[in-house]
PDB file of N, CA and C in Angstrom:
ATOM      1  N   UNK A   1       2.530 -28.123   3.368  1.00  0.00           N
ATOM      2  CA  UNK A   1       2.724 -26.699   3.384  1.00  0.00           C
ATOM      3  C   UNK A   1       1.389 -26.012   3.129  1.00  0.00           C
ATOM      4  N   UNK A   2       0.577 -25.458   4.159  1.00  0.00           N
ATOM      5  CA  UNK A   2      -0.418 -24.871   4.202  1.00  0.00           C
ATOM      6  C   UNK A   2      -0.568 -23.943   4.498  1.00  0.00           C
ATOM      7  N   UNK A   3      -0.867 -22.762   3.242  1.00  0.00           N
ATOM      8  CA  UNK A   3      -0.790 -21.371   3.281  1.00  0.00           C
ATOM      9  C   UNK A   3      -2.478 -20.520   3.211  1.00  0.00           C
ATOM     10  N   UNK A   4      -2.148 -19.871   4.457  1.00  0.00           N
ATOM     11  CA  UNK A   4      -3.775 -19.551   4.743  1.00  0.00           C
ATOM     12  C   UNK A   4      -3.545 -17.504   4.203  1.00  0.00           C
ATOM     13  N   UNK A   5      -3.809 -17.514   2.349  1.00  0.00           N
ATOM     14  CA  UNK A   5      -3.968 -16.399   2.220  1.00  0.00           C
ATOM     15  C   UNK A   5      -5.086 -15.803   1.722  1.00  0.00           C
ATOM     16  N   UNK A   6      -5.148 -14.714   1.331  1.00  0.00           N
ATOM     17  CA  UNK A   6      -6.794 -14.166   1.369  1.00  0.00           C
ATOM     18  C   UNK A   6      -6.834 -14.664  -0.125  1.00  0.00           C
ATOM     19  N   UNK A   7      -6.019 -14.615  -0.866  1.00  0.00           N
ATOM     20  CA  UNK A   7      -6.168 -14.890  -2.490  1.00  0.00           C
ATOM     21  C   UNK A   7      -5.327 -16.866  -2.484  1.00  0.00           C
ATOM     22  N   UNK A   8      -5.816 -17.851  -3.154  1.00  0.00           N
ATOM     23  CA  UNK A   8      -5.648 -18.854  -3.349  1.00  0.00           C
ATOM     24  C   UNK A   8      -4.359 -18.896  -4.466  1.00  0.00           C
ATOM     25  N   UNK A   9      -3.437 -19.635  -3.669  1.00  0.00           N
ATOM     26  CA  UNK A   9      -2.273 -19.590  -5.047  1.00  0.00           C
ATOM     27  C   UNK A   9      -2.492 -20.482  -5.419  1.00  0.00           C
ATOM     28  N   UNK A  10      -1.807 -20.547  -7.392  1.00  0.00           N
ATOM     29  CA  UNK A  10      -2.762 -21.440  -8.110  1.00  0.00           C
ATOM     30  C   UNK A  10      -0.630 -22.333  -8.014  1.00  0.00           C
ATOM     31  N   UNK A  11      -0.742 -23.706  -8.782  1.00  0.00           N
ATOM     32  CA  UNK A  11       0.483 -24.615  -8.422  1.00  0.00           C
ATOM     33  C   UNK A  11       2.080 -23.798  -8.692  1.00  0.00           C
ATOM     34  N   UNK A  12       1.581 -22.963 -10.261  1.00  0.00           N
ATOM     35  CA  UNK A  12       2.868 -22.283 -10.625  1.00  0.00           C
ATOM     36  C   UNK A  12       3.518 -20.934  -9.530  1.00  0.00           C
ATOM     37  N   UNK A  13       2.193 -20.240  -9.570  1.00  0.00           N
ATOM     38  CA  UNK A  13       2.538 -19.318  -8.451  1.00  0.00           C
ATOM     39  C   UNK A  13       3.081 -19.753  -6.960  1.00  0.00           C
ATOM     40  N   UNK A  14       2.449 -20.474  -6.562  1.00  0.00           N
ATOM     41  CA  UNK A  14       2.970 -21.129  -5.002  1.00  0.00           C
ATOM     42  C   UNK A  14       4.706 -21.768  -5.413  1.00  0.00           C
ATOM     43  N   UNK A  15       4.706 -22.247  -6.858  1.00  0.00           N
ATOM     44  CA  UNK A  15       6.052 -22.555  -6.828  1.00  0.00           C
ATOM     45  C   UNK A  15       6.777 -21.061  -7.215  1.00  0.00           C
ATOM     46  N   UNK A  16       6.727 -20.530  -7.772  1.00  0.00           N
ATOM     47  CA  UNK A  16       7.437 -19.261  -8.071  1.00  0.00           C
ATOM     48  C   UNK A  16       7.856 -18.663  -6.310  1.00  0.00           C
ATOM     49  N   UNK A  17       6.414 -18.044  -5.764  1.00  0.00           N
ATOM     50  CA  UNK A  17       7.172 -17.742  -3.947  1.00  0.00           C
ATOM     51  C   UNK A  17       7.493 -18.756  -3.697  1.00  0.00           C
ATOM     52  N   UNK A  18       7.148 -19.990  -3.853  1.00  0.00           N
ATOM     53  CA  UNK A  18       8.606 -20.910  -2.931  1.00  0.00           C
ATOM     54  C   UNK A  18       9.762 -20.749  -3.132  1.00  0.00           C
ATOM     55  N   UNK A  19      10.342 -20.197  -4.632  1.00  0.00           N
ATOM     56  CA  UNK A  19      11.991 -20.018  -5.058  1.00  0.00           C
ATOM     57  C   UNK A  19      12.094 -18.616  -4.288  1.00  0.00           C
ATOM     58  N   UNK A  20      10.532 -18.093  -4.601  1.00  0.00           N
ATOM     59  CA  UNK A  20      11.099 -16.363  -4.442  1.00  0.00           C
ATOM     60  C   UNK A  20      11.393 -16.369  -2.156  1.00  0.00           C
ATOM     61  N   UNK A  21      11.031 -17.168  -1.832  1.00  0.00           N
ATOM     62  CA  UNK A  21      11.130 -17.564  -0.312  1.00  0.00           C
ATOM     63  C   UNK A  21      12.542 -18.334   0.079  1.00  0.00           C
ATOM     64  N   UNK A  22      12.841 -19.563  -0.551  1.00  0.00           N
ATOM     65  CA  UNK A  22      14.125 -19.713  -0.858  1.00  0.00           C
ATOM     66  C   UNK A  22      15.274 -19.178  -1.068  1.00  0.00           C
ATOM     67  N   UNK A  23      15.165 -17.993  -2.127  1.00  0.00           N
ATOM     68  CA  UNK A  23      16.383 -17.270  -2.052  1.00  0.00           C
ATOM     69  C   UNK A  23      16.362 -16.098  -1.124  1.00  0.00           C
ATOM     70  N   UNK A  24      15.143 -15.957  -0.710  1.00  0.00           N
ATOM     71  CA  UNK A  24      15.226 -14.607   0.966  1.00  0.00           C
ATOM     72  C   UNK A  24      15.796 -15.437   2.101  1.00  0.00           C
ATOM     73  N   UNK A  25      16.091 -16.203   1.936  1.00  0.00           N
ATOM     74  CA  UNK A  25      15.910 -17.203   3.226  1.00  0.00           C
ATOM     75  C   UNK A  25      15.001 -17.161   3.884  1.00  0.00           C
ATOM     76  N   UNK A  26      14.385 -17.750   3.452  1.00  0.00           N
ATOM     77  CA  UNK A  26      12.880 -17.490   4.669  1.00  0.00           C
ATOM     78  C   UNK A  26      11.383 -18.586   4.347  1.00  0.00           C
ATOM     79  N   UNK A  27      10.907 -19.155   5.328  1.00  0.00           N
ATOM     80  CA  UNK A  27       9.672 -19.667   5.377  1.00  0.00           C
ATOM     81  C   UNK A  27       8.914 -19.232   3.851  1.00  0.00           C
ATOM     82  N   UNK A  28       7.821 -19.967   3.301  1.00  0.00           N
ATOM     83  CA  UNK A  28       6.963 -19.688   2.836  1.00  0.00           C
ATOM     84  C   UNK A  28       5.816 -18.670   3.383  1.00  0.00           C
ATOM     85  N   UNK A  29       5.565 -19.275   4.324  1.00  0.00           N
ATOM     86  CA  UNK A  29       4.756 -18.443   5.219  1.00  0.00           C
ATOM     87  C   UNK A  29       5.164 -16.749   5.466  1.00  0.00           C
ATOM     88  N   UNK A  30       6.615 -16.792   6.234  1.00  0.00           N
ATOM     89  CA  UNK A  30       7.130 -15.641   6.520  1.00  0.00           C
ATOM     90  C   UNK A  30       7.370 -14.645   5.484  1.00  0.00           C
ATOM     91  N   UNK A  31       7.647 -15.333   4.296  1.00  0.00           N
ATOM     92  CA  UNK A  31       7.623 -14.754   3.052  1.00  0.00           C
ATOM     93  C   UNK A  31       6.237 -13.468   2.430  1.00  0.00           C
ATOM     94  N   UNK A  32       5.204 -14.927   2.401  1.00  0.00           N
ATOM     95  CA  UNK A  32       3.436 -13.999   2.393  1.00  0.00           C
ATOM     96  C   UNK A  32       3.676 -13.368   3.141  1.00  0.00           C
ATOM     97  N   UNK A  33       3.809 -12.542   4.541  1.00  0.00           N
ATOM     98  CA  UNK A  33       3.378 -12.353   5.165  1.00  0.00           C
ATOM     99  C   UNK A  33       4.345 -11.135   5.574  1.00  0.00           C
ATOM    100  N   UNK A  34       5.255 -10.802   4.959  1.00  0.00           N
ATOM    101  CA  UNK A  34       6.333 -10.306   4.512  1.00  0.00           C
ATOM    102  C   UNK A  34       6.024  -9.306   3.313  1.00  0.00           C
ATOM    103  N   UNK A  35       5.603 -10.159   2.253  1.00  0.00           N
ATOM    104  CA  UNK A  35       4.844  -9.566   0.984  1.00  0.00           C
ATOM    105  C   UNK A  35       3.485  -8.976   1.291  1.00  0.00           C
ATOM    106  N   UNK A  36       2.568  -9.255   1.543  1.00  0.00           N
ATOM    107  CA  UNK A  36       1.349  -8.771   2.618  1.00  0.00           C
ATOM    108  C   UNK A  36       1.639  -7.221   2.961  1.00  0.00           C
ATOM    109  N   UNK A  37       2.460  -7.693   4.059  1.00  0.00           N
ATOM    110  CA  UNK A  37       2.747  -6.084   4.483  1.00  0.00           C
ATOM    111  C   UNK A  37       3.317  -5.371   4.014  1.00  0.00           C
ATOM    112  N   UNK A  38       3.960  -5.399   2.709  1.00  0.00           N
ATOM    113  CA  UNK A  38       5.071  -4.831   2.311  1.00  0.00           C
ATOM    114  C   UNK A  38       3.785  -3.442   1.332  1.00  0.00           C
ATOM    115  N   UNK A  39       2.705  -4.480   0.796  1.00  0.00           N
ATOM    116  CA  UNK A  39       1.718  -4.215  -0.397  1.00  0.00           C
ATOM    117  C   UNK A  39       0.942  -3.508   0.722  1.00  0.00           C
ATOM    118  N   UNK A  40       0.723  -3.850   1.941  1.00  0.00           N
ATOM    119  CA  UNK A  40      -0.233  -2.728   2.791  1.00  0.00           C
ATOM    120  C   UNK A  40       0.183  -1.397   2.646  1.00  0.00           C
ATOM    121  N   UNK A  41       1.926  -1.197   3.285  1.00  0.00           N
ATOM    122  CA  UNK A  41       2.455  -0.437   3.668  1.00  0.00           C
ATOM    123  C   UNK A  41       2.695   0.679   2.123  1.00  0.00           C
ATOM    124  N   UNK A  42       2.551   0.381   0.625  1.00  0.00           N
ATOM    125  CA  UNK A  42       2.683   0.921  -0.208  1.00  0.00           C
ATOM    126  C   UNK A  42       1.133   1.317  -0.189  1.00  0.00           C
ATOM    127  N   UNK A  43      -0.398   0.433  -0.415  1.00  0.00           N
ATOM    128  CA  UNK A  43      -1.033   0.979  -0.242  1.00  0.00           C
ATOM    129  C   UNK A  43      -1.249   2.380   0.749  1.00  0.00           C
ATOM    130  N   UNK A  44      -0.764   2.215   1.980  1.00  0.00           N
ATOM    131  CA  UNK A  44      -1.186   3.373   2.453  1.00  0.00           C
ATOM    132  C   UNK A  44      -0.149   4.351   2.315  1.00  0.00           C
ATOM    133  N   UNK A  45       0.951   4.649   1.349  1.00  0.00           N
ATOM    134  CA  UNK A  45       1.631   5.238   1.272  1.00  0.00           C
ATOM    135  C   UNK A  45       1.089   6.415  -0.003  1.00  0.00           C
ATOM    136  N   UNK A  46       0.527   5.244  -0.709  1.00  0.00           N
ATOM    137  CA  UNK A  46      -0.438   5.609  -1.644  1.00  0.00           C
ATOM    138  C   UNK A  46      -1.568   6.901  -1.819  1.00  0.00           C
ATOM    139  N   UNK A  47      -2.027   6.552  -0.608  1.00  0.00           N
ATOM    140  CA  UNK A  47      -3.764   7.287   0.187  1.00  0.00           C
ATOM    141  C   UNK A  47      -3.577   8.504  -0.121  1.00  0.00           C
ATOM    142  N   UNK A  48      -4.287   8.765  -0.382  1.00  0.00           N
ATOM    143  CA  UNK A  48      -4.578  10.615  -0.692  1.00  0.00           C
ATOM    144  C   UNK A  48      -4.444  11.237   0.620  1.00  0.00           C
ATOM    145  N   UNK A  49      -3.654  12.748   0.320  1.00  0.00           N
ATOM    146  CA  UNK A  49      -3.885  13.290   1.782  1.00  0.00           C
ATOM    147  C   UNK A  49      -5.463  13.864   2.190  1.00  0.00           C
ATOM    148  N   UNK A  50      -6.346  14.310   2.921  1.00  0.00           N
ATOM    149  CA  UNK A  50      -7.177  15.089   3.119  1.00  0.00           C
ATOM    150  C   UNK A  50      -7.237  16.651   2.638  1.00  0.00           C
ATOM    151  N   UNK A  51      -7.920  16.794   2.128  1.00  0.00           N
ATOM    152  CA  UNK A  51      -7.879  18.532   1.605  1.00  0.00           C
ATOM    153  C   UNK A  51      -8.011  19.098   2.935  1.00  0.00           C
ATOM    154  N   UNK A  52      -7.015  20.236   3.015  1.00  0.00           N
ATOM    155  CA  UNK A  52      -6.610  21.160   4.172  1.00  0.00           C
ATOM    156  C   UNK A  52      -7.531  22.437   3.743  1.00  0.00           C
ATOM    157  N   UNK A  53      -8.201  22.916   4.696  1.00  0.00           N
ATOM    158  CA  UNK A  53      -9.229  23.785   4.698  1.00  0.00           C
ATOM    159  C   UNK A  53      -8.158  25.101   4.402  1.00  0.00           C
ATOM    160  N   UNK A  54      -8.391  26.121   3.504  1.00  0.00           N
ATOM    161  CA  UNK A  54      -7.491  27.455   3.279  1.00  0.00           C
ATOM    162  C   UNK A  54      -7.283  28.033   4.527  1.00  0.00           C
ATOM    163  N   UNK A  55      -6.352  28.454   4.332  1.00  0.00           N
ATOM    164  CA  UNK A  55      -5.966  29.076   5.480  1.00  0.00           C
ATOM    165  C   UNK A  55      -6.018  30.807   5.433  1.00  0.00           C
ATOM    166  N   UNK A  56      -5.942  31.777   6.211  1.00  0.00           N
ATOM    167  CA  UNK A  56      -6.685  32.826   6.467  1.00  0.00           C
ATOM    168  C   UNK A  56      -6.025  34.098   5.644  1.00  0.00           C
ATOM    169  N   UNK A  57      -4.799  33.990   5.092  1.00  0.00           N
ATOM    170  CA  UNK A  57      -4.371  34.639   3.782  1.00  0.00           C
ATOM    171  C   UNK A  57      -5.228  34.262   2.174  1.00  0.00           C
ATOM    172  N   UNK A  58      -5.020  32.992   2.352  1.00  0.00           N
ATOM    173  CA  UNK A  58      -5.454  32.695   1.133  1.00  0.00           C
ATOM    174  C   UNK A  58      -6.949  32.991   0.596  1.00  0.00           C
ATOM    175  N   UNK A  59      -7.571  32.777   2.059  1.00  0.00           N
ATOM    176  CA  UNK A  59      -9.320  33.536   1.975  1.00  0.00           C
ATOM    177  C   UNK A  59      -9.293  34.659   1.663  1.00  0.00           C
ATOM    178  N   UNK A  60      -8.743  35.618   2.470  1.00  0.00           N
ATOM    179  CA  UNK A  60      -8.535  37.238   2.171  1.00  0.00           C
ATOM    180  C   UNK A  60      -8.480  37.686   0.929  1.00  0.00           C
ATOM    181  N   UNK A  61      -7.085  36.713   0.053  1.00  0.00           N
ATOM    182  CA  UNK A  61      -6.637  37.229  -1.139  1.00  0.00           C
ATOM    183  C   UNK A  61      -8.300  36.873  -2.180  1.00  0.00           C
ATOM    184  N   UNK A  62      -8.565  35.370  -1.768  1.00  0.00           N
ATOM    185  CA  UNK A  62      -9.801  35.299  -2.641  1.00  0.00           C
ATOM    186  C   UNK A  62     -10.331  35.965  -2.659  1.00  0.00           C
ATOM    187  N   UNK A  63     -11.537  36.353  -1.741  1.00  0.00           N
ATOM    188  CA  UNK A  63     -12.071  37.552  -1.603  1.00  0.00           C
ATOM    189  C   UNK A  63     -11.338  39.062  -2.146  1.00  0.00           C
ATOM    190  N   UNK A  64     -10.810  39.333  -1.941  1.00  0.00           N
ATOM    191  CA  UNK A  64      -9.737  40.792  -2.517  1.00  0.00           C
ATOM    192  C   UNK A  64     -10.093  40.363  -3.715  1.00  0.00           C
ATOM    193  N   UNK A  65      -9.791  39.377  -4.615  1.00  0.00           N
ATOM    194  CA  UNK A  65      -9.815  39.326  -6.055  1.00  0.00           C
ATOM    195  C   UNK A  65     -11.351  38.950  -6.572  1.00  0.00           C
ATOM    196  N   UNK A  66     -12.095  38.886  -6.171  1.00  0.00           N
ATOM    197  CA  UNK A  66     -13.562  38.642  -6.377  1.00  0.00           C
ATOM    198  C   UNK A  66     -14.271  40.220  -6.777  1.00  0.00           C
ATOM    199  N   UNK A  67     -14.809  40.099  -7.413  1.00  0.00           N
ATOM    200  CA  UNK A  67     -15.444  41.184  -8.014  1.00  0.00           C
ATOM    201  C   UNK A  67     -16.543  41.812  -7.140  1.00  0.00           C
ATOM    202  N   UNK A  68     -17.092  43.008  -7.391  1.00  0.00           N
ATOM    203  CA  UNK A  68     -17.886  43.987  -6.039  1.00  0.00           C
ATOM    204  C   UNK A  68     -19.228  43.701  -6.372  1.00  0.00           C
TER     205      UNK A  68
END
């Protein structure tokens, strides 16, 4: 059973996803790879949005409230 992941599982861990693969029904492999994407898909759920440039009320009002 040869698992090609970016992080090296150490004996306990590789046995832990083997039960935790076992009771999904599913490959070892399909499992990582499963888990993988699962941790991508939260990372980018994660991501900051981009700051949205003000929009043309909100400039106005700034300005209006800014001193002369």
């Amino acid at each position: 059973m040869t698992t090609e992941t970016p992080k090296t599982l150490s004996k306990g861990q590789l046995a832990y996803e083997t039960e935790r693969a076992k009771k999904a029904g599913k490959s070892l492999d399909e499992w990582l790879k499963q888990k993988a994407r699962a941790a991508a898909a939260e990372a980018q759920k994660a991501a900051p949005k981009p700051v949205k440039k003000p929009g043309l009320f909100t400039r106005l009002l700034d300005r209006a409230h800014k001193p002369l």
